[in-house]
PDB file of N, CA and C in Angstrom:
ATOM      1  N   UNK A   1      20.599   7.873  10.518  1.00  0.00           N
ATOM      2  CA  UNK A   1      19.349   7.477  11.126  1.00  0.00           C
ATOM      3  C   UNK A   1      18.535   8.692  11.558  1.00  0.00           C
ATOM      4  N   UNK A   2      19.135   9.994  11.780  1.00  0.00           N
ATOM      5  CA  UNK A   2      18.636  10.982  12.084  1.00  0.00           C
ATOM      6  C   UNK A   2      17.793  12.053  11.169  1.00  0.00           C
ATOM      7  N   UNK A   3      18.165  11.343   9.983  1.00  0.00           N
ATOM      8  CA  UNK A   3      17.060  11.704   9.112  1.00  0.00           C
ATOM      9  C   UNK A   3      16.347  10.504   8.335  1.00  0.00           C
ATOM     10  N   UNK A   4      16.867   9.534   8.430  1.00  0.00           N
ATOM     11  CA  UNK A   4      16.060   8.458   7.171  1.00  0.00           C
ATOM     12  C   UNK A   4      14.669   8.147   8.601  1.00  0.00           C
ATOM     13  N   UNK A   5      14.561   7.815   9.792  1.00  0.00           N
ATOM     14  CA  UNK A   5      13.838   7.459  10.696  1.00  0.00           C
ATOM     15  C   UNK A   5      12.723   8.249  10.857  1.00  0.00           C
ATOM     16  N   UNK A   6      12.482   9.237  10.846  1.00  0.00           N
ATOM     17  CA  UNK A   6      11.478  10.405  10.569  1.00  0.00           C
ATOM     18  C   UNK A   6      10.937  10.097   9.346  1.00  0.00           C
ATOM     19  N   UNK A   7      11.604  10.194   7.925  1.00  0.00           N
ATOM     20  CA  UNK A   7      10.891   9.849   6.762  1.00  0.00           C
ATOM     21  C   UNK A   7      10.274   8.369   6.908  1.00  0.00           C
ATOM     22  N   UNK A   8      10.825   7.205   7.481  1.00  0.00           N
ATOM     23  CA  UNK A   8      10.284   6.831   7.253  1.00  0.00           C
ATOM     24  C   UNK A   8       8.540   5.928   8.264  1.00  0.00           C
ATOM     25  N   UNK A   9       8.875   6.815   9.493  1.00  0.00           N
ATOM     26  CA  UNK A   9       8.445   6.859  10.815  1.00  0.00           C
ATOM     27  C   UNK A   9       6.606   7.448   9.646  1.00  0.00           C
ATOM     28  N   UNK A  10       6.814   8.466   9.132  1.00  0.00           N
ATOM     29  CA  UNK A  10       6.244   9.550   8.456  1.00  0.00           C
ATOM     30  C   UNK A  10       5.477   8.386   7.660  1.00  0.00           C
ATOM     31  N   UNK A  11       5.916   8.131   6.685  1.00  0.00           N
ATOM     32  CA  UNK A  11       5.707   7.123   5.116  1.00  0.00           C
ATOM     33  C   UNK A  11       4.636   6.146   6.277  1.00  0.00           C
ATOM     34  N   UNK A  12       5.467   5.246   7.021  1.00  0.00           N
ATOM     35  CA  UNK A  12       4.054   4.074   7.810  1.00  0.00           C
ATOM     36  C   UNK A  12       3.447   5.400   8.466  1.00  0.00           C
ATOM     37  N   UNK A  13       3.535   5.884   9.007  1.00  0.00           N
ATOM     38  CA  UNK A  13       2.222   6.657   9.634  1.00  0.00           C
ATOM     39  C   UNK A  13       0.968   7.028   8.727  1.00  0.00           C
ATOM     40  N   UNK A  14       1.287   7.759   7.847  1.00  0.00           N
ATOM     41  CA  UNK A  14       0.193   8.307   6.986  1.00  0.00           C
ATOM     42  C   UNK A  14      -0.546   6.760   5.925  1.00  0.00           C
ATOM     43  N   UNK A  15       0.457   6.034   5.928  1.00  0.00           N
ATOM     44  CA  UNK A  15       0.365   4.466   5.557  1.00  0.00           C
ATOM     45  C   UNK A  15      -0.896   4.082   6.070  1.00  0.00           C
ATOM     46  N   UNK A  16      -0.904   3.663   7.437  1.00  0.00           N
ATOM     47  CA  UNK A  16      -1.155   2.977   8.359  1.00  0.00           C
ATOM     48  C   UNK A  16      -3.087   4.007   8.635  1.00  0.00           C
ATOM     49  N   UNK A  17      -2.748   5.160   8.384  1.00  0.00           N
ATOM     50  CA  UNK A  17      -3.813   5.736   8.998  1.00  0.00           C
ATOM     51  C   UNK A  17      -4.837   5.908   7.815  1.00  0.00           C
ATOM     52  N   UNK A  18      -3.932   6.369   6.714  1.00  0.00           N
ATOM     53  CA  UNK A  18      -5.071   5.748   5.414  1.00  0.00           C
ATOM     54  C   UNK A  18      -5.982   4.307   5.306  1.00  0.00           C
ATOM     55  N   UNK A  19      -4.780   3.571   5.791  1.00  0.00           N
ATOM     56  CA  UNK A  19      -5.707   1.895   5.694  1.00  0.00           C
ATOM     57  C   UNK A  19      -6.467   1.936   6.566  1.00  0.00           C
ATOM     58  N   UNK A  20      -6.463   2.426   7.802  1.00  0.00           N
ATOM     59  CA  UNK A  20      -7.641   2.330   8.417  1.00  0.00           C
ATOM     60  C   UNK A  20      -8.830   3.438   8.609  1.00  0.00           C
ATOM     61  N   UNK A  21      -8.315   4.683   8.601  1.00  0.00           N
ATOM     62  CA  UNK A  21      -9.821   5.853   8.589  1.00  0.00           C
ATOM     63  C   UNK A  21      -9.447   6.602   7.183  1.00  0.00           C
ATOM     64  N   UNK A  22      -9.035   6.124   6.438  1.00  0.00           N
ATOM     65  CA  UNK A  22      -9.097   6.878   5.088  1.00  0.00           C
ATOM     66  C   UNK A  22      -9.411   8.306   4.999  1.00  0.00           C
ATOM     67  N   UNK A  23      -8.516   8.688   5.815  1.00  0.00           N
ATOM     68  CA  UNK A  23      -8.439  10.074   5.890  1.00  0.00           C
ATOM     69  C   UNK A  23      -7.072  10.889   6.739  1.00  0.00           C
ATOM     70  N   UNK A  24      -6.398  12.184   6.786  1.00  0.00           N
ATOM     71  CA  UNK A  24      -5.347  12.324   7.557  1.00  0.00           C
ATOM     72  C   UNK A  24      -5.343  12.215   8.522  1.00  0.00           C
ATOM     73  N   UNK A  25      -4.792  11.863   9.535  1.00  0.00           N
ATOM     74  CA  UNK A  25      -4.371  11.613  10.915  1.00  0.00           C
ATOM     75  C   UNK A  25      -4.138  12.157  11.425  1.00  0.00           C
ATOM     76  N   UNK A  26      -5.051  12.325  12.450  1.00  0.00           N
ATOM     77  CA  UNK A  26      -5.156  13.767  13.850  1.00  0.00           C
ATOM     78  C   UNK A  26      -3.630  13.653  14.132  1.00  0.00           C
ATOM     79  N   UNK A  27      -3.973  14.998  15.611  1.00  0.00           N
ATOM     80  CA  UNK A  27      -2.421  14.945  15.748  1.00  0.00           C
ATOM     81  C   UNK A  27      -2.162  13.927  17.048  1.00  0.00           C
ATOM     82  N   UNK A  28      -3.556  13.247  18.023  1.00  0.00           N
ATOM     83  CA  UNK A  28      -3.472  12.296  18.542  1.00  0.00           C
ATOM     84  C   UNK A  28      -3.432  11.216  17.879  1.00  0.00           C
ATOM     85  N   UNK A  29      -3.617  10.638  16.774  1.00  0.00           N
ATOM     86  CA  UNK A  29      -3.487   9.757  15.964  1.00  0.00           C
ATOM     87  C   UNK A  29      -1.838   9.462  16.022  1.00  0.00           C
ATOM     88  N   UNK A  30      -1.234  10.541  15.401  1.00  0.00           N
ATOM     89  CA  UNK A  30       0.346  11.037  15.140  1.00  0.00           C
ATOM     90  C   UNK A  30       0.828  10.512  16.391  1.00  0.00           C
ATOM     91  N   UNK A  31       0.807  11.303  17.233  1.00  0.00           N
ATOM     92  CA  UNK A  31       1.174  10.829  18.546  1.00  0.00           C
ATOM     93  C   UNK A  31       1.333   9.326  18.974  1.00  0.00           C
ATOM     94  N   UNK A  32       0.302   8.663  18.702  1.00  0.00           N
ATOM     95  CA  UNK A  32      -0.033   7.093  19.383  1.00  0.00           C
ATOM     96  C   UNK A  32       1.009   6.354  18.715  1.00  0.00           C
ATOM     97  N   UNK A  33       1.082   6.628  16.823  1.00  0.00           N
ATOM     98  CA  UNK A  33       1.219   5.860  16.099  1.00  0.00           C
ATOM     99  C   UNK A  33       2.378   6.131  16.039  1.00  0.00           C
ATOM    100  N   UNK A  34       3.511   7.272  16.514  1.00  0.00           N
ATOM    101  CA  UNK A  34       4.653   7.025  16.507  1.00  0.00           C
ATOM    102  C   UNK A  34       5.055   6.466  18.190  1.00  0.00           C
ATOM    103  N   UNK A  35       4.292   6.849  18.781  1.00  0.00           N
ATOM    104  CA  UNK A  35       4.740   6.445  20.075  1.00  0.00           C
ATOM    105  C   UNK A  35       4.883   5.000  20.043  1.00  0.00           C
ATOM    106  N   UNK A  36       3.808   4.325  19.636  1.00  0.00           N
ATOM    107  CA  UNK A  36       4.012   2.632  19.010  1.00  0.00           C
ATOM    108  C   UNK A  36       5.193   2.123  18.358  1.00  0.00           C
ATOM    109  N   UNK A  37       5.189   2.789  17.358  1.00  0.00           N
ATOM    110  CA  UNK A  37       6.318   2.291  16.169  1.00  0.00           C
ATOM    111  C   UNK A  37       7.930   2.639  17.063  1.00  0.00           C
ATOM    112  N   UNK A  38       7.924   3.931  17.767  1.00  0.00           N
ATOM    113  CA  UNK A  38       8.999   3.517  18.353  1.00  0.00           C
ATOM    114  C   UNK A  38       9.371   3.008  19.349  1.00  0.00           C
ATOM    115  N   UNK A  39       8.037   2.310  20.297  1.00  0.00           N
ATOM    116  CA  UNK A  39       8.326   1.095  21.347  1.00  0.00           C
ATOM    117  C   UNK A  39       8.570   0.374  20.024  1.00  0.00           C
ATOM    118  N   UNK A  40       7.874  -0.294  19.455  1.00  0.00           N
ATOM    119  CA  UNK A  40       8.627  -1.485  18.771  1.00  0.00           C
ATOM    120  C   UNK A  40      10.030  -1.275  18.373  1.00  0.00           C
ATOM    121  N   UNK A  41      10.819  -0.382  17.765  1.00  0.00           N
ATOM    122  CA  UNK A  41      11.828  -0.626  17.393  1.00  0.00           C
ATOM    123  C   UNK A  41      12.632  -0.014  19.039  1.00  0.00           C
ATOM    124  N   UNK A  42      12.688   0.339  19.813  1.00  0.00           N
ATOM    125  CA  UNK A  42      13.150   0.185  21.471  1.00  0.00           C
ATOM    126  C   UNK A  42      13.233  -1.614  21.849  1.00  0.00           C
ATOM    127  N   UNK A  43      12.373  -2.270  21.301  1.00  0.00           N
ATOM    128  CA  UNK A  43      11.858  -3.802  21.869  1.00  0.00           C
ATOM    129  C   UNK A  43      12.827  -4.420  20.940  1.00  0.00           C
ATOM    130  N   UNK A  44      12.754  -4.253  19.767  1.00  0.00           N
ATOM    131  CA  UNK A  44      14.027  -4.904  18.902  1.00  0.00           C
ATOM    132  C   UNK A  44      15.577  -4.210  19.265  1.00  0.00           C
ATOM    133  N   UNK A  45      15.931  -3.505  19.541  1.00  0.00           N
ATOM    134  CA  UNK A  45      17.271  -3.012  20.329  1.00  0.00           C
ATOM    135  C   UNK A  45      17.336  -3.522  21.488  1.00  0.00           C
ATOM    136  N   UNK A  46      16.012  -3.885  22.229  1.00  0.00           N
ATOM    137  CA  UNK A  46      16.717  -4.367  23.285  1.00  0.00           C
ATOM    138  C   UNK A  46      17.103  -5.997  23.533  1.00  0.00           C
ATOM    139  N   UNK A  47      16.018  -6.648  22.887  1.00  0.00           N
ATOM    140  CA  UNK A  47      16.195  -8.135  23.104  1.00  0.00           C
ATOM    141  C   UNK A  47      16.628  -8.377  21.990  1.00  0.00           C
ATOM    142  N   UNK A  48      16.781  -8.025  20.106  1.00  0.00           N
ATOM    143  CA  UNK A  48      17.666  -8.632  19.398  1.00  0.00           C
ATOM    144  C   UNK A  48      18.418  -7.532  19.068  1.00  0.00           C
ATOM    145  N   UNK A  49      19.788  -7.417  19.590  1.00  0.00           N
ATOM    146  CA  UNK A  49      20.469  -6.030  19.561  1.00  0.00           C
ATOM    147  C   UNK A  49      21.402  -6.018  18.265  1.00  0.00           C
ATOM    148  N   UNK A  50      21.663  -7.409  17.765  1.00  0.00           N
ATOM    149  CA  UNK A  50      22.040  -7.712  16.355  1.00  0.00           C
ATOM    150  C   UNK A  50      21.148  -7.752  15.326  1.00  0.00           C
ATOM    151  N   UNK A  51      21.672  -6.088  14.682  1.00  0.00           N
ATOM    152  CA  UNK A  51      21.019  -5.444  13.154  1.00  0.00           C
ATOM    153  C   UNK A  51      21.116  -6.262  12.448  1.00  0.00           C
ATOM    154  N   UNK A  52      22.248  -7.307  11.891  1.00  0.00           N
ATOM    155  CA  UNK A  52      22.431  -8.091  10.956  1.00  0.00           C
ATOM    156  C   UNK A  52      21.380  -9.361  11.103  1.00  0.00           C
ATOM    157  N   UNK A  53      21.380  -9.817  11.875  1.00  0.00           N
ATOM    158  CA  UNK A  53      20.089 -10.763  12.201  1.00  0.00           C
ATOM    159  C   UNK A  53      18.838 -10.172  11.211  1.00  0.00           C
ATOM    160  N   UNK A  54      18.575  -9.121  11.688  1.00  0.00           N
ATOM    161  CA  UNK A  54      17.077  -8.192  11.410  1.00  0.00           C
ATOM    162  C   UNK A  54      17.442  -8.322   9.737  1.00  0.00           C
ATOM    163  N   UNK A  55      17.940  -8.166   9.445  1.00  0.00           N
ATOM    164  CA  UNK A  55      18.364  -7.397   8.212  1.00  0.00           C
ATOM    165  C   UNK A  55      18.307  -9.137   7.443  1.00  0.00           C
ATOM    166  N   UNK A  56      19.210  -9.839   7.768  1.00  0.00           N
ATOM    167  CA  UNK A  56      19.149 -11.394   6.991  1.00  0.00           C
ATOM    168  C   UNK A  56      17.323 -11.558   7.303  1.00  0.00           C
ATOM    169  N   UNK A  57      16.928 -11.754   8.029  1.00  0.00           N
ATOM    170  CA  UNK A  57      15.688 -12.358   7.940  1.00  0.00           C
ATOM    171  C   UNK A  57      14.664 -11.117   7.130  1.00  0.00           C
ATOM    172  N   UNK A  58      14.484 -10.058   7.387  1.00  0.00           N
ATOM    173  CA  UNK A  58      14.012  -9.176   6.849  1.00  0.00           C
ATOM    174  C   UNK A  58      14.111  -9.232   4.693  1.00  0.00           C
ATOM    175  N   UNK A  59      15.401  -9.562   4.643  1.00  0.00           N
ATOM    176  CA  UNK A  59      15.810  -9.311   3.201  1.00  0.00           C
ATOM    177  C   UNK A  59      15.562 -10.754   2.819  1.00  0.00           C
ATOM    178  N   UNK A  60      15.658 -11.849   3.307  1.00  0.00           N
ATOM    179  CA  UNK A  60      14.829 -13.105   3.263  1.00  0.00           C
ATOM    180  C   UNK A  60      13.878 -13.122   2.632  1.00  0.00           C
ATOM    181  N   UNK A  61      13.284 -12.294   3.271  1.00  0.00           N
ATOM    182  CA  UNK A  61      11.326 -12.463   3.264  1.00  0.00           C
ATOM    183  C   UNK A  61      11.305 -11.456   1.995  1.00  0.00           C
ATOM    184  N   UNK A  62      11.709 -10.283   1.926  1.00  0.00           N
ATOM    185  CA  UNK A  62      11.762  -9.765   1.016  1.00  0.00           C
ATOM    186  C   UNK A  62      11.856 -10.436  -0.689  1.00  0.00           C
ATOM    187  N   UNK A  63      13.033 -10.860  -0.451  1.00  0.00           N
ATOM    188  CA  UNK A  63      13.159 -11.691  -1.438  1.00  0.00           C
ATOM    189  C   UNK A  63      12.661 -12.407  -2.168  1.00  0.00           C
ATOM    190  N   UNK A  64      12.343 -13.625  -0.771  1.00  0.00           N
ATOM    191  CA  UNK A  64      11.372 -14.539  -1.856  1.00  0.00           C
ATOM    192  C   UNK A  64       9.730 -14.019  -2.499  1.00  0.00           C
ATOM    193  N   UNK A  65       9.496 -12.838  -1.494  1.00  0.00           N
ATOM    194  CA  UNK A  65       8.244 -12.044  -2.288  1.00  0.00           C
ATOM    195  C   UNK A  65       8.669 -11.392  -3.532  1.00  0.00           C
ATOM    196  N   UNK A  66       9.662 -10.718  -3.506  1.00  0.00           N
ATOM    197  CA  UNK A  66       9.899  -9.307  -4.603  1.00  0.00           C
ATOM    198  C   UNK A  66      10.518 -10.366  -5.949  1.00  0.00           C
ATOM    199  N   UNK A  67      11.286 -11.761  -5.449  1.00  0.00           N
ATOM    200  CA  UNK A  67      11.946 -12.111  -6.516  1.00  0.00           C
ATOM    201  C   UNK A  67      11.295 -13.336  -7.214  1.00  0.00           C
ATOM    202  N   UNK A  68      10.472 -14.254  -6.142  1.00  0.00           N
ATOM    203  CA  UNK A  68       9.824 -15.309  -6.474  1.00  0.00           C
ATOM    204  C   UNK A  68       8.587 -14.865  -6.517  1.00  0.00           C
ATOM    205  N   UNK A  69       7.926 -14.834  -5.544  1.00  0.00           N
ATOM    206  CA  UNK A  69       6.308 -15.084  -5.420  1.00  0.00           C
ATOM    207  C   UNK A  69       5.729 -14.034  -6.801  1.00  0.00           C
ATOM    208  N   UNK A  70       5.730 -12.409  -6.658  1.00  0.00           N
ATOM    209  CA  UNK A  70       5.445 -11.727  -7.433  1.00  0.00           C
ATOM    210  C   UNK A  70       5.712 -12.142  -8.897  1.00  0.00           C
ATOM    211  N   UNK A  71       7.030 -12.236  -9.330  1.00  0.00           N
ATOM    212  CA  UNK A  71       6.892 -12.580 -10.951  1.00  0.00           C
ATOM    213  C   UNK A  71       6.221 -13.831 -11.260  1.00  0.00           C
ATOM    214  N   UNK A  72       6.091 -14.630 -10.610  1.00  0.00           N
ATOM    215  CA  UNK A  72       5.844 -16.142 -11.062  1.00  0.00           C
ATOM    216  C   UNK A  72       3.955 -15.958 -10.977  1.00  0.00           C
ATOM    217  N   UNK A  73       4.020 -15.379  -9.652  1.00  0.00           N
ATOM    218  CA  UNK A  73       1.894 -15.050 -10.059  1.00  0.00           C
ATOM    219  C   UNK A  73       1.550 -14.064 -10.909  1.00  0.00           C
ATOM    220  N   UNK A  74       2.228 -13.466 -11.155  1.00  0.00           N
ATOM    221  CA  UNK A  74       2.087 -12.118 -12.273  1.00  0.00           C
ATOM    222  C   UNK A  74       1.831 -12.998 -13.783  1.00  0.00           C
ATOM    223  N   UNK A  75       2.924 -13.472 -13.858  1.00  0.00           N
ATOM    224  CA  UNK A  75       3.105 -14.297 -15.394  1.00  0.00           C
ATOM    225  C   UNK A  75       1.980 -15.735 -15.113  1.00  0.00           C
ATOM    226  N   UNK A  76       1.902 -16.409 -14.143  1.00  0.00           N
ATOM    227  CA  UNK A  76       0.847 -17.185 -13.947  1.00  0.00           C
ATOM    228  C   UNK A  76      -0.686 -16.089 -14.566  1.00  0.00           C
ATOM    229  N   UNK A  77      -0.581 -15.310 -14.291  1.00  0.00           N
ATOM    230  CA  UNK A  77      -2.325 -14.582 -14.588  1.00  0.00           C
ATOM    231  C   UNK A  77      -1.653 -13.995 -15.690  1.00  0.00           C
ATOM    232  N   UNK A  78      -0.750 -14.063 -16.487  1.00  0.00           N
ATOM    233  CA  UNK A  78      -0.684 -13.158 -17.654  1.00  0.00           C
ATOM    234  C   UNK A  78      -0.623 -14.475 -18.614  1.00  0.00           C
ATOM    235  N   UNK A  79      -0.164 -15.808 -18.207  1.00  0.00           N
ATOM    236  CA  UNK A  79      -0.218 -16.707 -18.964  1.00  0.00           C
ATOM    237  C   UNK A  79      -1.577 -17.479 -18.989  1.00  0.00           C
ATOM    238  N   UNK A  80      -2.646 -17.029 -17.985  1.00  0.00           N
ATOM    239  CA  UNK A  80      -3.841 -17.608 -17.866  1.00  0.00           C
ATOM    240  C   UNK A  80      -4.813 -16.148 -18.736  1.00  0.00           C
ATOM    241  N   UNK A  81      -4.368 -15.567 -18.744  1.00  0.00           N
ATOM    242  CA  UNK A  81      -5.336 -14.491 -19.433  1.00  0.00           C
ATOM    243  C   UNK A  81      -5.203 -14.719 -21.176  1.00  0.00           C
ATOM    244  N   UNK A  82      -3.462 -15.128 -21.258  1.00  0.00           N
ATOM    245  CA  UNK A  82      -3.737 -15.269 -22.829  1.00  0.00           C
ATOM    246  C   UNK A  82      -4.031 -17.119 -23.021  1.00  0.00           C
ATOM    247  N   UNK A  83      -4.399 -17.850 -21.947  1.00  0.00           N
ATOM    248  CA  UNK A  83      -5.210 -19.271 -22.408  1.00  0.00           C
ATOM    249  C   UNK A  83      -3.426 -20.395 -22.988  1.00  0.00           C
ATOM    250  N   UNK A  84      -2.154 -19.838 -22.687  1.00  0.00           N
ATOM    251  CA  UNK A  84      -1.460 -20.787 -22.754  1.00  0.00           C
ATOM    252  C   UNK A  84      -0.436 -21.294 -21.558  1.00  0.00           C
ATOM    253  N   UNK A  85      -1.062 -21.145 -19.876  1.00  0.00           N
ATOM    254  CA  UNK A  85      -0.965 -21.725 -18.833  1.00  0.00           C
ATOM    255  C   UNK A  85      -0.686 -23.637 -19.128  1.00  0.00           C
ATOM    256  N   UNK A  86       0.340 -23.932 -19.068  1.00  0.00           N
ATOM    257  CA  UNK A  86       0.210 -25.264 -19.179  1.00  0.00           C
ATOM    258  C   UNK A  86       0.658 -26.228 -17.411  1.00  0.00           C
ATOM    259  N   UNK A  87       0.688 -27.168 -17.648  1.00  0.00           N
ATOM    260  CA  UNK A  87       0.897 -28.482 -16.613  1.00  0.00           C
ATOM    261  C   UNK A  87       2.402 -27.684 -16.503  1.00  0.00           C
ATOM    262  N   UNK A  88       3.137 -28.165 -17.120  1.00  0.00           N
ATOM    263  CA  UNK A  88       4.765 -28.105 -17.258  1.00  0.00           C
ATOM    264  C   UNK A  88       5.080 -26.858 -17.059  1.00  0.00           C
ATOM    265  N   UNK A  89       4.605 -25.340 -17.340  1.00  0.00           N
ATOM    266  CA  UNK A  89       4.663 -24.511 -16.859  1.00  0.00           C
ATOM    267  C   UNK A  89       4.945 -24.169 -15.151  1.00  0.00           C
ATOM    268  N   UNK A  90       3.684 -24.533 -14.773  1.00  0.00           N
ATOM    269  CA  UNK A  90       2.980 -24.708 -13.273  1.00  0.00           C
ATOM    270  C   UNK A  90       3.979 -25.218 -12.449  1.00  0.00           C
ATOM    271  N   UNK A  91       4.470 -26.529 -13.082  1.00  0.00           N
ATOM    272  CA  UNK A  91       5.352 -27.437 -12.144  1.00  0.00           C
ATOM    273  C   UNK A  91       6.659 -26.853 -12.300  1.00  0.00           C
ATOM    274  N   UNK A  92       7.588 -26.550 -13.133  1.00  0.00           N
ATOM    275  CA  UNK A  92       8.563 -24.968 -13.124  1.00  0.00           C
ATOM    276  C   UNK A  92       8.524 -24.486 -12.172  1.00  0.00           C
ATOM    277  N   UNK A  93       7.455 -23.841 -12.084  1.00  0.00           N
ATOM    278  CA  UNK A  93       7.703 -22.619 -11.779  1.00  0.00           C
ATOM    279  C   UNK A  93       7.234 -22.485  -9.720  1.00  0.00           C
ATOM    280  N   UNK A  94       6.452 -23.605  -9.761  1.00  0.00           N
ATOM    281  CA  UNK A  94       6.285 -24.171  -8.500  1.00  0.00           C
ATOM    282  C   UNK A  94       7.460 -24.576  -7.715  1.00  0.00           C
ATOM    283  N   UNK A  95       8.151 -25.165  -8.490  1.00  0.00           N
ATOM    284  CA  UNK A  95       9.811 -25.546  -8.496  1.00  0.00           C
ATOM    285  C   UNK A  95      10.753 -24.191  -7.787  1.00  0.00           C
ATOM    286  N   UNK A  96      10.521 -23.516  -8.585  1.00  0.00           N
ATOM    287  CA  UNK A  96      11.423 -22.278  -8.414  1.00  0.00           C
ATOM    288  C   UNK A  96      10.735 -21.308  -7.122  1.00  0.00           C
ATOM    289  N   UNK A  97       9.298 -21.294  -6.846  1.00  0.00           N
ATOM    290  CA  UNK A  97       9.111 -21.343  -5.576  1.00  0.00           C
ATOM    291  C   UNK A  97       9.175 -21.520  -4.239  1.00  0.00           C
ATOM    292  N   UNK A  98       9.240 -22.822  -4.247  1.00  0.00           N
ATOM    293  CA  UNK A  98       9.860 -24.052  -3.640  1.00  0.00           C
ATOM    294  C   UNK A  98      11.281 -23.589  -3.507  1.00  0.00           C
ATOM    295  N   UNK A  99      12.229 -23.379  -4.336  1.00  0.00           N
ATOM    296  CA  UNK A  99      13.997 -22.718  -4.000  1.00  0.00           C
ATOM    297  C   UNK A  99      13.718 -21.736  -2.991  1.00  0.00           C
ATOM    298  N   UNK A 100      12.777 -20.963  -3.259  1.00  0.00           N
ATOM    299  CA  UNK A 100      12.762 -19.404  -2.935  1.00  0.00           C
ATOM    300  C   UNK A 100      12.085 -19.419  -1.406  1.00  0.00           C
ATOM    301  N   UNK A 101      11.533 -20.644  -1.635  1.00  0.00           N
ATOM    302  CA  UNK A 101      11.553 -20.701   0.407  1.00  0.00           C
ATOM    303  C   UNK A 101      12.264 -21.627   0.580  1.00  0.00           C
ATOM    304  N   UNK A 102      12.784 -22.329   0.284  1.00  0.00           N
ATOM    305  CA  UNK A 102      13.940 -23.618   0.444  1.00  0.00           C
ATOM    306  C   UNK A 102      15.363 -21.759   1.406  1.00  0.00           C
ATOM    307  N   UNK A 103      15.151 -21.441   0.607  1.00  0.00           N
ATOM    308  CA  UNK A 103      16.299 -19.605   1.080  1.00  0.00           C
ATOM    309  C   UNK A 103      16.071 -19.400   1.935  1.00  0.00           C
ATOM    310  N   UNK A 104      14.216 -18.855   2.267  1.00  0.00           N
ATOM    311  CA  UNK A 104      13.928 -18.396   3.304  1.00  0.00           C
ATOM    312  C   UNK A 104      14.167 -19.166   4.366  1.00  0.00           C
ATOM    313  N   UNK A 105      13.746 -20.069   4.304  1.00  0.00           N
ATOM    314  CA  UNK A 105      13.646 -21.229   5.551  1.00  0.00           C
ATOM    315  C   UNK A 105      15.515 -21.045   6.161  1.00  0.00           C
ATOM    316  N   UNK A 106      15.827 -21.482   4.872  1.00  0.00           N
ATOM    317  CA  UNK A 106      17.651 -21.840   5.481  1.00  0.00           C
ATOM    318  C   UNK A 106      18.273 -20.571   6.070  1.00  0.00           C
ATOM    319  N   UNK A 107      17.520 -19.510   6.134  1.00  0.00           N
ATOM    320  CA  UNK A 107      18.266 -18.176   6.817  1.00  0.00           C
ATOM    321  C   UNK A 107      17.531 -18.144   8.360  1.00  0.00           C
ATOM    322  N   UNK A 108      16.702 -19.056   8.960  1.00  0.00           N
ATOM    323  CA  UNK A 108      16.669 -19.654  10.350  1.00  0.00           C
ATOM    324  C   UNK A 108      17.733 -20.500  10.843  1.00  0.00           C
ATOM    325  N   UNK A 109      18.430 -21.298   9.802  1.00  0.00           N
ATOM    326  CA  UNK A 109      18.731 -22.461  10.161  1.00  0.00           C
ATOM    327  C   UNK A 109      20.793 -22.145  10.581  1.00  0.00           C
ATOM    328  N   UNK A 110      20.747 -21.172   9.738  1.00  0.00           N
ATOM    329  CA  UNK A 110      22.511 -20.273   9.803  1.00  0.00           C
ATOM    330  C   UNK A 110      22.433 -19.908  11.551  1.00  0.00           C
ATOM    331  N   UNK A 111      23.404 -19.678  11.906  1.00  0.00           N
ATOM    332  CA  UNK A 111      23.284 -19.054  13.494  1.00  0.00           C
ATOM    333  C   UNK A 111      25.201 -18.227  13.352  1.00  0.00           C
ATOM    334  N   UNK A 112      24.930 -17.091  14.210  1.00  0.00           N
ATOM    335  CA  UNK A 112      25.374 -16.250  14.144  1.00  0.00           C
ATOM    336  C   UNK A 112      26.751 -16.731  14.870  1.00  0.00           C
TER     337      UNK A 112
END
């Protein structure tokens, strides 16, 4: 943690300061924006002190974005660009959506 937390403290900072003044980030900028980021993760150690929690719901959400949502709208606009998007397609793949938070949802419903 003593080195991955800095990199990645670093990565959202310059992140975070591009999206909003599109440009590098003073060194009061620096300051605020780690001082923030590490009250928040102080606030998650203290009231949910179980990593594994963080980590199931975190990789959850992940999931159904990186494994469902993304390929299925990707190929939705790649199957609407070449004009053979069908009914039966749609309902598939809506289907398999539907699993992919049917996951998310059920990783509230587990208790530790």
């Amino acid at each position: 943690m003593v080195t991955v937390f800095p990199l990645l403290l670093y990565i959202l900072r310059i992140q975070v300061c591009y999206a909003v003044t599109k440009k590098e980030p003073t060194l009061l900028q620096v300051f605020l924006l780690s001082a923030l980021f590490i009250a928040i993760c102080v606030c998650f150690a203290i009231w949910m002190p179980r990593i594994g929690t963080i980590i199931r719901f975190t990789g959850a959400l992940c999931g159904v974005v990186y494994l469902f949502f993304l390929p299925i709208l990707l190929y939705f606009k790649w199957q609407s660009n070449m004009g053979t998007l069908s009914h039966a397609s749609i309902v598939f793949h809506i289907l398999l959506l539907a699993l992919g938070i049917l996951n998310f949802v059920l990783q509230f419903i587990v208790t530790d």
